[in-house]
Protein backbone atom coordinates (compact mmCIF):
# COMPACT_ATOMS: atom_id res chain seq x y z
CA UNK A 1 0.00 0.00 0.00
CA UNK A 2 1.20 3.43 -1.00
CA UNK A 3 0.22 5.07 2.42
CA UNK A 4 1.49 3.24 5.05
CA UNK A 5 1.36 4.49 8.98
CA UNK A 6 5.35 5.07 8.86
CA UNK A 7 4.42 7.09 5.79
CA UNK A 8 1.67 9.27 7.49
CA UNK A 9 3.92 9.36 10.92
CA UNK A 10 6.68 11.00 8.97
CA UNK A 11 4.72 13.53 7.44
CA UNK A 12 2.94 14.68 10.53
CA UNK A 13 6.42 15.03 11.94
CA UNK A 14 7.63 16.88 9.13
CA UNK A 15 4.69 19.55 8.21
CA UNK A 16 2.68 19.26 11.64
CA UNK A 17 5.72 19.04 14.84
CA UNK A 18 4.87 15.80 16.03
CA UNK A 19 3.23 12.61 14.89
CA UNK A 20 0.36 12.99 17.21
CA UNK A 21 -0.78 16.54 15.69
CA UNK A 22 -2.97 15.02 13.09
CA UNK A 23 -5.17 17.71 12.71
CA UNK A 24 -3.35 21.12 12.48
CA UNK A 25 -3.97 22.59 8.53
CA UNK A 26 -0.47 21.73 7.14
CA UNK A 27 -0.49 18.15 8.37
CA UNK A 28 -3.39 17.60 6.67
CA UNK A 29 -2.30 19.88 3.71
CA UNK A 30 1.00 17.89 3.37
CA UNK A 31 -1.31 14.49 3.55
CA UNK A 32 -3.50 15.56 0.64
CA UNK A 33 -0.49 16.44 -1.28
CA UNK A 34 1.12 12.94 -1.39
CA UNK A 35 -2.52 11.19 -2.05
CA UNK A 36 -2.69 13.70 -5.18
CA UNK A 37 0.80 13.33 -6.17
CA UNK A 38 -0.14 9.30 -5.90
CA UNK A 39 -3.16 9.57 -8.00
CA UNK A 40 -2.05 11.55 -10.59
CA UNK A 41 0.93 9.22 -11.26
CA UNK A 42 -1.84 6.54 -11.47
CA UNK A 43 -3.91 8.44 -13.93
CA UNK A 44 -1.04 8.96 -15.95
CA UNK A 45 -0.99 5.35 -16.54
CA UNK A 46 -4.67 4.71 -16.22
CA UNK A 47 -6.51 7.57 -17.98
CA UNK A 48 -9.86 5.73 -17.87
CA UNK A 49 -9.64 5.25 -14.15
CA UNK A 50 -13.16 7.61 -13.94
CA UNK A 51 -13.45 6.75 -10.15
CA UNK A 52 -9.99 7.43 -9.29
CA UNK A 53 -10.26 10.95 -11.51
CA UNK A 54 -13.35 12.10 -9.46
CA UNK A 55 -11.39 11.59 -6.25
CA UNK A 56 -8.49 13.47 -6.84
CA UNK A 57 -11.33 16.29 -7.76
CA UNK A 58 -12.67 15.85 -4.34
CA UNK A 59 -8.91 15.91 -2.80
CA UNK A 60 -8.22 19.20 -4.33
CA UNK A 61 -11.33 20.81 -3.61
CA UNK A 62 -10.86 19.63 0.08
CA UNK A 63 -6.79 20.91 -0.22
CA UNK A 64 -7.98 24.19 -1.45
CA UNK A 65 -10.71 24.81 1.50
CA UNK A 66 -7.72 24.31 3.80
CA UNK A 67 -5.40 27.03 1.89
CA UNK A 68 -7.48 29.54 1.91
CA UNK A 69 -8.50 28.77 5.54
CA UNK A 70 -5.21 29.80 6.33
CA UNK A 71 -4.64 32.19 3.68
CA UNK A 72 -7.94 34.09 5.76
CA UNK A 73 -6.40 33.53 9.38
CA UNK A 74 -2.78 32.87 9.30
CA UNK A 75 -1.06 34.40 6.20
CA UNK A 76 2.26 33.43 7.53
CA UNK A 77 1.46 30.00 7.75
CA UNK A 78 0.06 29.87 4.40
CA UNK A 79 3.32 31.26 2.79
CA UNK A 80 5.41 28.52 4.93
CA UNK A 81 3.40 25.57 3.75
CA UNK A 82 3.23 26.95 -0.22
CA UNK A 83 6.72 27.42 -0.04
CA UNK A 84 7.85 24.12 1.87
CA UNK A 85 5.15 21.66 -0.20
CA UNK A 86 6.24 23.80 -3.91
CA UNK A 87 2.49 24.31 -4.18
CA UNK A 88 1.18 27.21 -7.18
CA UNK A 89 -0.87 29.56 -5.41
């Protein structure tokens, strides 16, 4: 499996200060990132994969609410996490 817990435990350490802050905006930011980095390499090779095309939609929609959640309240933050994940704005 592509997202294993050591996978998810490293990235909450990375983008969130500790594996047990699941829930802060860039942990869950940095999360949505590598499932949309994973399913756009598989729709690269699957391009009739209709299922796995309406979830990355759904990804990115839910990606962008966080954003500009903290693009509204922490601006700061928002310019750490484009700038550490490479993200357009």
């Amino acid at each position: 499996m592509y997202l294993t817990s050591e996978i998810k435990k490293k990235i909450f350490t990375e983008h969130g200060g500790n594996e047990a802050d699941t829930g802060s905006p860039e942990s869950q930011i940095a999360l949505f990132t590598h499932r949309i980095s994973h399913l756009t390499n598989h729709l690269k090779q699957n391009k009739k994969d209709k299922n796995t095309q309406r979830s990355l939609i759904l990804l990115v929609g839910k990606r962008r609410k966080l954003l500009n959640y903290l693009k509204d309240n922490e601006i700061n933050r928002y310019r750490a996490i484009i700038k550490k994940l490479k993200l357009r704005k």
